[in-house]
N, C-alpha and C. Protein backbone atom coordinates (compact mmCIF):
# COMPACT_ATOMS: atom_id res chain seq x y z
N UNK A 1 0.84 -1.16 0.00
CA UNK A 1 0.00 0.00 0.00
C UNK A 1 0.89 1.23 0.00
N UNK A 2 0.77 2.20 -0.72
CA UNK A 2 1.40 3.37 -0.97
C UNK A 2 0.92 4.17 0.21
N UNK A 3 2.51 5.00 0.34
CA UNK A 3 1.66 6.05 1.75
C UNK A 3 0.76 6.40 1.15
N UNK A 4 -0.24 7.37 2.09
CA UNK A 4 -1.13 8.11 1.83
C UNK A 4 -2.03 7.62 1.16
N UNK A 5 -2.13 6.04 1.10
CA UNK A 5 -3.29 5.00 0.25
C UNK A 5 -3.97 4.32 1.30
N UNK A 6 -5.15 3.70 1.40
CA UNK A 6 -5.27 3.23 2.92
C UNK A 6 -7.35 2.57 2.36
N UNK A 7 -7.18 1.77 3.06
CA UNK A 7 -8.34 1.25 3.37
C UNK A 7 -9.23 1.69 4.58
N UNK A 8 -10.75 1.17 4.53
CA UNK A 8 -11.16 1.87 5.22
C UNK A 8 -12.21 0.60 6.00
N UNK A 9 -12.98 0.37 6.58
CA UNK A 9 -14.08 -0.95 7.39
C UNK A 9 -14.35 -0.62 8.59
N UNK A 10 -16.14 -0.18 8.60
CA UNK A 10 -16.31 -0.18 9.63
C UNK A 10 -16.54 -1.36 10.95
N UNK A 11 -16.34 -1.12 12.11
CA UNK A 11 -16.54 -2.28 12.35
C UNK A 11 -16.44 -1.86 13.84
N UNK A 12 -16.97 -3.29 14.70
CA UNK A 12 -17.26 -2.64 16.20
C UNK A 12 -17.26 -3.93 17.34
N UNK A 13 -16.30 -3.86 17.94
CA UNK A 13 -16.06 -5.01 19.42
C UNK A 13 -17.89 -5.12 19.48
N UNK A 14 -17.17 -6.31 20.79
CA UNK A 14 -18.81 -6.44 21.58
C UNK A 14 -19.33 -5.77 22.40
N UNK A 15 -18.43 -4.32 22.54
CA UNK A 15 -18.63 -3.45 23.33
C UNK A 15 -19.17 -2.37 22.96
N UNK A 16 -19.11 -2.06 21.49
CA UNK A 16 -19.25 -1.07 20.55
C UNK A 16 -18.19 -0.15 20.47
N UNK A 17 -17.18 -0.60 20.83
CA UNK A 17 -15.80 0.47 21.23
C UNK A 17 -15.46 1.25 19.55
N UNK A 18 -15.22 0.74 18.80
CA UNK A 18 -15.19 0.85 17.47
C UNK A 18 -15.66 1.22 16.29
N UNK A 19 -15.89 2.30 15.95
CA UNK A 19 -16.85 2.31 14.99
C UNK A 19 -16.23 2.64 13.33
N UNK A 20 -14.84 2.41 13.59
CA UNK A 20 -14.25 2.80 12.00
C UNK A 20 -12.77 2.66 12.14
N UNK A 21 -12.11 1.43 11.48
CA UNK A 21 -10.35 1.70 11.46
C UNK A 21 -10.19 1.76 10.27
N UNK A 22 -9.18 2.54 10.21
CA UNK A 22 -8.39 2.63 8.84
C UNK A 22 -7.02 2.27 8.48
N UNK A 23 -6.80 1.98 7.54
CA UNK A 23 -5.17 1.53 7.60
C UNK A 23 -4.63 2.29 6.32
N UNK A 24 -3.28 3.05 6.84
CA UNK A 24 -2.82 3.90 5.73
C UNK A 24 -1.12 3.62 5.39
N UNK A 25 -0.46 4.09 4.49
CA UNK A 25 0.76 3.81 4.37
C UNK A 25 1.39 4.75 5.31
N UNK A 26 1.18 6.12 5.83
CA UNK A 26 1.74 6.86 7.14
C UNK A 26 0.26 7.78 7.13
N UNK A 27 0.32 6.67 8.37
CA UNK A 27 -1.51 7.76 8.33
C UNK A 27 -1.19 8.45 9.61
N UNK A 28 -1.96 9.68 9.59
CA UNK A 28 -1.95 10.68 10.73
C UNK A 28 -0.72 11.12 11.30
N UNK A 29 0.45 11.24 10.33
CA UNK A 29 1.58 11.90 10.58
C UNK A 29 2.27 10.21 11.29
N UNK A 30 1.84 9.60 11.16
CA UNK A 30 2.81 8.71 11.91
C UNK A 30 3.65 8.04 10.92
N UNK A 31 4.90 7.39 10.91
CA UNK A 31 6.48 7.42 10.39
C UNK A 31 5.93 5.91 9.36
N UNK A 32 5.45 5.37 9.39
CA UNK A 32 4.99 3.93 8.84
C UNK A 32 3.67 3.66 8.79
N UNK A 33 3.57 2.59 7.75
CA UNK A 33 2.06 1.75 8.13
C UNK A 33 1.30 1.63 9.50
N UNK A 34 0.18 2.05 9.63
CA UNK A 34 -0.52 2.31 10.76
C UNK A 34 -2.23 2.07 10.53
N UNK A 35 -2.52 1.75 12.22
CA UNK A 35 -4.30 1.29 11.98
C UNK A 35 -4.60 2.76 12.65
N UNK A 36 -5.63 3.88 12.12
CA UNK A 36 -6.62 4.67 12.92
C UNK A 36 -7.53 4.31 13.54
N UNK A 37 -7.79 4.12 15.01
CA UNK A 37 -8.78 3.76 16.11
C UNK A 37 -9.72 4.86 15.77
N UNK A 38 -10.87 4.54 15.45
CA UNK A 38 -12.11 5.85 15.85
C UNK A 38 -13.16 4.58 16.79
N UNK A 39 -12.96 5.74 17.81
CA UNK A 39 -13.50 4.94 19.27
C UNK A 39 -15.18 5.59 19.48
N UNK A 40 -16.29 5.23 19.46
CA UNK A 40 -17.78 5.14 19.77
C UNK A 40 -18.02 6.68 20.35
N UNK A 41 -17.74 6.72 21.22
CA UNK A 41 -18.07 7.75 22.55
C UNK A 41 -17.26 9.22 22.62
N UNK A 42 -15.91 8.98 21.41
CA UNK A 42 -15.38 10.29 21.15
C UNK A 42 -15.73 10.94 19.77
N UNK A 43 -16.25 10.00 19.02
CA UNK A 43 -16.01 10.31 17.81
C UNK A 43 -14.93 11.09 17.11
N UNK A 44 -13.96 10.31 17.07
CA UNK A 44 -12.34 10.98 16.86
C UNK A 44 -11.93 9.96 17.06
N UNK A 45 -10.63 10.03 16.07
CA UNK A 45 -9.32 9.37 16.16
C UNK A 45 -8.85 9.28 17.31
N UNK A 46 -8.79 8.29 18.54
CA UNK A 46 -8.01 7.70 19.88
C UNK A 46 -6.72 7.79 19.69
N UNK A 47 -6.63 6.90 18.59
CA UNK A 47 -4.89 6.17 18.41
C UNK A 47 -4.62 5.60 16.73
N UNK A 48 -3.26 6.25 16.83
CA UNK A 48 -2.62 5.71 15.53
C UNK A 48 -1.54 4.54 15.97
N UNK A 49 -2.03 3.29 15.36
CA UNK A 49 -1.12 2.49 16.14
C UNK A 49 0.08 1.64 14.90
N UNK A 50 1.00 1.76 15.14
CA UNK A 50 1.80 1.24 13.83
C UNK A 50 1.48 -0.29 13.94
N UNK A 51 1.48 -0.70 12.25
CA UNK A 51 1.25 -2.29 11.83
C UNK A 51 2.49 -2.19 10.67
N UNK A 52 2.30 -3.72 10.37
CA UNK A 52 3.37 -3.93 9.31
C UNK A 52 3.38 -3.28 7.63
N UNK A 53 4.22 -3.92 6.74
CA UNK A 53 3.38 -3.60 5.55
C UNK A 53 2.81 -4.00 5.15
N UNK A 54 2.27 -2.79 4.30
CA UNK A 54 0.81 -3.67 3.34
C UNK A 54 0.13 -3.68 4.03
N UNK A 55 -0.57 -3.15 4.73
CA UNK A 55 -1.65 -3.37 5.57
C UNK A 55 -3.01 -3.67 4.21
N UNK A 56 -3.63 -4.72 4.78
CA UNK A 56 -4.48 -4.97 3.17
C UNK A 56 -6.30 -5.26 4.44
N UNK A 57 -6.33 -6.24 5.40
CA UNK A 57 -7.32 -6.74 5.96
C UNK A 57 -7.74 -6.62 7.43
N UNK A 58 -8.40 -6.21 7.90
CA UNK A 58 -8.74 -6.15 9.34
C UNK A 58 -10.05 -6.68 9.79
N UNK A 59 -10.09 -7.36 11.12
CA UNK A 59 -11.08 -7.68 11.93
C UNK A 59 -11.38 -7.32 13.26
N UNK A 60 -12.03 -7.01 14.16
CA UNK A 60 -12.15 -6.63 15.26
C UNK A 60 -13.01 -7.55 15.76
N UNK A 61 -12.34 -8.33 17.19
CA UNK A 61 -13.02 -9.47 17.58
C UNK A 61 -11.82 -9.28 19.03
N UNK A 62 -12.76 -10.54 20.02
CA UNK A 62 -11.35 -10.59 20.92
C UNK A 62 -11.00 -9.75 21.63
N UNK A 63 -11.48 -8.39 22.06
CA UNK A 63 -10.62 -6.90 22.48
C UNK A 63 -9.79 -6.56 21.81
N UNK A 64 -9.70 -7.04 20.24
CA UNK A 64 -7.91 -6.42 19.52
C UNK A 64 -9.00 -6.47 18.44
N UNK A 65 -8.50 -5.34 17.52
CA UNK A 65 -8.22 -5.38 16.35
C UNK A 65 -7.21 -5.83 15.89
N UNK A 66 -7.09 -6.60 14.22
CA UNK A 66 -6.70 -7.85 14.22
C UNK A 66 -5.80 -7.07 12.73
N UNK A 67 -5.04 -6.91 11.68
CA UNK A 67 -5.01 -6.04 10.59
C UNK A 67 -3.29 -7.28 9.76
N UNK A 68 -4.04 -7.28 8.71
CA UNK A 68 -3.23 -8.42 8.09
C UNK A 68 -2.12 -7.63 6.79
N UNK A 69 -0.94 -8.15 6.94
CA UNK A 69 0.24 -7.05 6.68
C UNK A 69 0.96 -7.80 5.34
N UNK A 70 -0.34 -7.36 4.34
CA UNK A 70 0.58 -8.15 3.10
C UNK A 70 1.77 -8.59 2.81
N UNK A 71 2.53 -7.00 3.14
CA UNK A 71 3.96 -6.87 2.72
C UNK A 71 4.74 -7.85 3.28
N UNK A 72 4.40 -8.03 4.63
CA UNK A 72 5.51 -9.05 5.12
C UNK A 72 4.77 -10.19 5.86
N UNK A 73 3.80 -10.86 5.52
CA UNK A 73 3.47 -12.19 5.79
C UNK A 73 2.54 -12.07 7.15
N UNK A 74 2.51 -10.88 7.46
CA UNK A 74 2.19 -11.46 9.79
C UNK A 74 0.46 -10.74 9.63
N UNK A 75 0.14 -11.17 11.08
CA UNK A 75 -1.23 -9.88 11.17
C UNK A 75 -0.18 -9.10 12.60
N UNK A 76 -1.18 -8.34 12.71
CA UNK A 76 -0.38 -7.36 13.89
C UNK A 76 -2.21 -7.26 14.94
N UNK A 77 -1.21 -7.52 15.95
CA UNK A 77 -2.73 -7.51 16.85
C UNK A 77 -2.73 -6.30 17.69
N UNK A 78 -3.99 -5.74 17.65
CA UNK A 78 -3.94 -3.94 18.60
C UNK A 78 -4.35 -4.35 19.52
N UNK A 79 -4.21 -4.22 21.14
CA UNK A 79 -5.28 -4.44 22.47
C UNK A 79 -6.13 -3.41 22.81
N UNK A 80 -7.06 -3.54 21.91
CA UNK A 80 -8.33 -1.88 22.55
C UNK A 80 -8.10 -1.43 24.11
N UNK A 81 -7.81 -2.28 24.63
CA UNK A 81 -7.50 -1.69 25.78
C UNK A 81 -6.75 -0.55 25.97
N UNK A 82 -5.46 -0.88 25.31
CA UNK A 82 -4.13 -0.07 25.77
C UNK A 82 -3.73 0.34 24.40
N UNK A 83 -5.11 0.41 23.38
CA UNK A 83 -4.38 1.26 21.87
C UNK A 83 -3.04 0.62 21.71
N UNK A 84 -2.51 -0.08 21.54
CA UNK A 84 -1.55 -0.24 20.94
C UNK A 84 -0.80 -1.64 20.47
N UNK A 85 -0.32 -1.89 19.72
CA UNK A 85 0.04 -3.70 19.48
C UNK A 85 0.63 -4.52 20.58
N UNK A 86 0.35 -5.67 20.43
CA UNK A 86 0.81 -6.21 21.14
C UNK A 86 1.24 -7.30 20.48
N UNK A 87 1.47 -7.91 19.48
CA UNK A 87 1.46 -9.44 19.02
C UNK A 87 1.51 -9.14 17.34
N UNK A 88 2.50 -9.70 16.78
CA UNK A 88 2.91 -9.74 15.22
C UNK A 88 3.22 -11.37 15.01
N UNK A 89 2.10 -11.36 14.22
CA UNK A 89 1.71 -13.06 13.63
C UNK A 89 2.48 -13.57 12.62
N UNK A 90 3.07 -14.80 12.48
CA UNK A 90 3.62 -14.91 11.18
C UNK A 90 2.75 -15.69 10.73
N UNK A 91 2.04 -15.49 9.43
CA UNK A 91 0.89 -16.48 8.57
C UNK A 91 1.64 -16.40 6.58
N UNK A 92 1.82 -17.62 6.47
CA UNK A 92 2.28 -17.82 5.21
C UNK A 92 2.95 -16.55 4.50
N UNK A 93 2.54 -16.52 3.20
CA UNK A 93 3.08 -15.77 2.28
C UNK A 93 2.42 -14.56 1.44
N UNK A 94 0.84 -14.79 1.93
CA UNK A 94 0.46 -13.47 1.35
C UNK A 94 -1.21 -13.35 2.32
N UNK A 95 -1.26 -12.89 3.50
CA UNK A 95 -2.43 -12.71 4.40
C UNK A 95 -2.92 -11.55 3.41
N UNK A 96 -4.24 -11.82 3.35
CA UNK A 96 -5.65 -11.01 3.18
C UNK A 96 -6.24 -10.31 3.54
N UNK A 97 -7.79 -11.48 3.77
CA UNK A 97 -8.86 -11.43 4.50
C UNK A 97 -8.79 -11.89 5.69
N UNK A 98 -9.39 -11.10 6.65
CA UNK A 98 -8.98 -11.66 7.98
C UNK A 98 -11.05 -11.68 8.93
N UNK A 99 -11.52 -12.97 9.05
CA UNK A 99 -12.42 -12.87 9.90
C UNK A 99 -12.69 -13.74 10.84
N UNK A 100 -13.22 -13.42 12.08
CA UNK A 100 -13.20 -13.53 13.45
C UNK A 100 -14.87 -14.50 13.58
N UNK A 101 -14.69 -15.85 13.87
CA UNK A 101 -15.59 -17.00 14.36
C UNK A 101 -15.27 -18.13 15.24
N UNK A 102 -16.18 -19.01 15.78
CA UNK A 102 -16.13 -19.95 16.62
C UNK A 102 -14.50 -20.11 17.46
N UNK A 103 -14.14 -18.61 17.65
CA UNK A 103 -13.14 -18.67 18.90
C UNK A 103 -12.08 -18.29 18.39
N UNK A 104 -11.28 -17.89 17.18
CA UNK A 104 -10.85 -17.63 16.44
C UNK A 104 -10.76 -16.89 15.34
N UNK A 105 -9.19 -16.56 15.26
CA UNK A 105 -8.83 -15.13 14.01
C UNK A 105 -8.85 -16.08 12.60
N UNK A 106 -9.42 -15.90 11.60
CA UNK A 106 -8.87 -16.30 9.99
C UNK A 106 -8.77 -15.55 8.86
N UNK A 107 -7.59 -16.01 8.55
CA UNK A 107 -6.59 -15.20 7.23
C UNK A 107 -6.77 -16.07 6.46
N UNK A 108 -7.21 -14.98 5.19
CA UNK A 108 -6.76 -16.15 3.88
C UNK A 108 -5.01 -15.96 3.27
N UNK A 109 -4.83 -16.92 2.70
CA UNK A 109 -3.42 -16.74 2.37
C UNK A 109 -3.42 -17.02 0.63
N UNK A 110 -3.41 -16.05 -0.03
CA UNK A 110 -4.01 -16.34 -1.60
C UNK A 110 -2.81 -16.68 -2.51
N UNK A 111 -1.23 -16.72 -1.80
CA UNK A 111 -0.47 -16.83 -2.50
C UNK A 111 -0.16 -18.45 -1.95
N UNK A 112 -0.52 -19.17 -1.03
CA UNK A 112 0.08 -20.25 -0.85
C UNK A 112 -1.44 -21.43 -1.13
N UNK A 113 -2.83 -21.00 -0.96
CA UNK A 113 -3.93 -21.56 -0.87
C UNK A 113 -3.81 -21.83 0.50
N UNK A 114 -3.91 -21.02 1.55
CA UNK A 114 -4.03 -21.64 2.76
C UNK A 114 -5.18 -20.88 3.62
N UNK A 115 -5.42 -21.00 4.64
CA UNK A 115 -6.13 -20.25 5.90
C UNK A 115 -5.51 -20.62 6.89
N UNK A 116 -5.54 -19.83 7.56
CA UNK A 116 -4.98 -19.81 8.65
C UNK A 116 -5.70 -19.31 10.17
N UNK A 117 -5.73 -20.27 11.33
CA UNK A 117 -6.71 -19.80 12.35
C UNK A 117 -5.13 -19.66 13.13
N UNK A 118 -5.82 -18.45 13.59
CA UNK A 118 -5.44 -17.97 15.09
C UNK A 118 -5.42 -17.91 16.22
N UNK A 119 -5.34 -18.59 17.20
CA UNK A 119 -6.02 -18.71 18.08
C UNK A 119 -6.00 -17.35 19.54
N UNK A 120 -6.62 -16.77 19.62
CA UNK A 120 -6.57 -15.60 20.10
C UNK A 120 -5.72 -15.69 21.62
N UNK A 121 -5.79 -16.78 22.26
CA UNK A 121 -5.61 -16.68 23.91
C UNK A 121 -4.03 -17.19 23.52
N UNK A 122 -3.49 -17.51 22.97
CA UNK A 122 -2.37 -17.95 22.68
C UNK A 122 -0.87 -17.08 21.04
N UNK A 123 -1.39 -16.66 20.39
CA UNK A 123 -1.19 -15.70 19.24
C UNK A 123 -0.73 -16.73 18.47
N UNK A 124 -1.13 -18.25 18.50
CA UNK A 124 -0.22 -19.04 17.36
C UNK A 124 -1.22 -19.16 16.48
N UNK A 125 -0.45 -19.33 15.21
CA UNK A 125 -1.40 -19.53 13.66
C UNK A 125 -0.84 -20.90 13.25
N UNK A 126 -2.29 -21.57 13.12
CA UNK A 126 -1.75 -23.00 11.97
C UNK A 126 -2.35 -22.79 10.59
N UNK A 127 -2.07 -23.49 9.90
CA UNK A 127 -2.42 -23.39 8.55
C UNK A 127 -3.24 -24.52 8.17
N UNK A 128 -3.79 -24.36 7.00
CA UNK A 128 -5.37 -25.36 6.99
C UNK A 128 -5.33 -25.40 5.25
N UNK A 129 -4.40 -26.37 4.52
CA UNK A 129 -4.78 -26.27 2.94
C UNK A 129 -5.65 -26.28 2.36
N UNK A 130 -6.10 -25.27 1.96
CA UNK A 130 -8.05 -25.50 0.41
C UNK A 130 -7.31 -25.68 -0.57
N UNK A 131 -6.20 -25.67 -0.96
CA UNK A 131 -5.60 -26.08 -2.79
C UNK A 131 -5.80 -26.94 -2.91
C-alpha cells in the first residue's frame, strides 16, 4: 500500500468500542504503516497504532483489532485496551482477509492456498490447505 493510500471498514467489538479503522501507508503523521482507532463515545481518532506492511485486511473481535500485513506475511494484533500492538503473527506468504468465528482469528493466504486460524488466547497460527 502506498503512503497516503489506505483502506477503510467499519466495524465494532462487543462493546461497541469501534466504529471505523483505517489503515494507511503513514496515516496521521505517523512514520509507517498504521491502523486509525475511531473509538464510539469520542467520535475521533483515539490512536494511531503502527502495523506492518501492506496493511491490506482487518477484523475486530477478541478486544484487539486484528489487521493483516501483506507486505511481510504477519497480522499485527492492537489491544483496545491499551491502543496499541501487542502481538505480530507470522501467517504464510500473502495474508488477506482476515475474519473472526467460533473462537478464532482467519486469514486467507491467496499466494500459498491456505487459511490460517489464530487462536486468540495464545497468538499461534496453523495453517489449513483449500488447494
Amino acid at each position: 500500500m502506498a503512503a497516503g493510500a489506505g483502506s477503510s471498514a467499519k466495524r465494532t467489538d462487543t462493546e461497541g468500542r469501534v466504529v471505523d479503522v483505517e489503515t494507511h501507508g503513514n496515516w496521521n503523521g505517523s512514520t509507517g504503516p498504521s491502523a486509525g482507532l475511531v473509538m464510539a463515545a469520542q467520535h475521533r481518532v483515539t490512536a494511531a497504532v503502527a502495523v506492518g506492511d501492506r496493511p491490506v485486511g482487518l477484523a475486530v473481535a477478541y478486544g484487539a483489532v486484528w489487521v493483516a500485513n501483506h507486505g511481510e506475511s504477519t497480522v499485527s494484533r492492537i489491544d483496545l485496551a491499551v491502543n496499541r500492538g501487542v502481538a505480530t503473527i507470522q501467517v504464510g506468504s500473502g495474508p488477506g482477509r482476515l475474519m473472526a468465528f467460533d473462537g478464532a482469528v482467519w486469514v486467507t493466504d491467496d499466494r500459498d492456498q491456505l487459511v490460517w486460524r489464530i487462536d486468540p488466547s495464545t497468538n499461534r497460527a496453523r495453517s489449513i490447505d483449500v488447494g
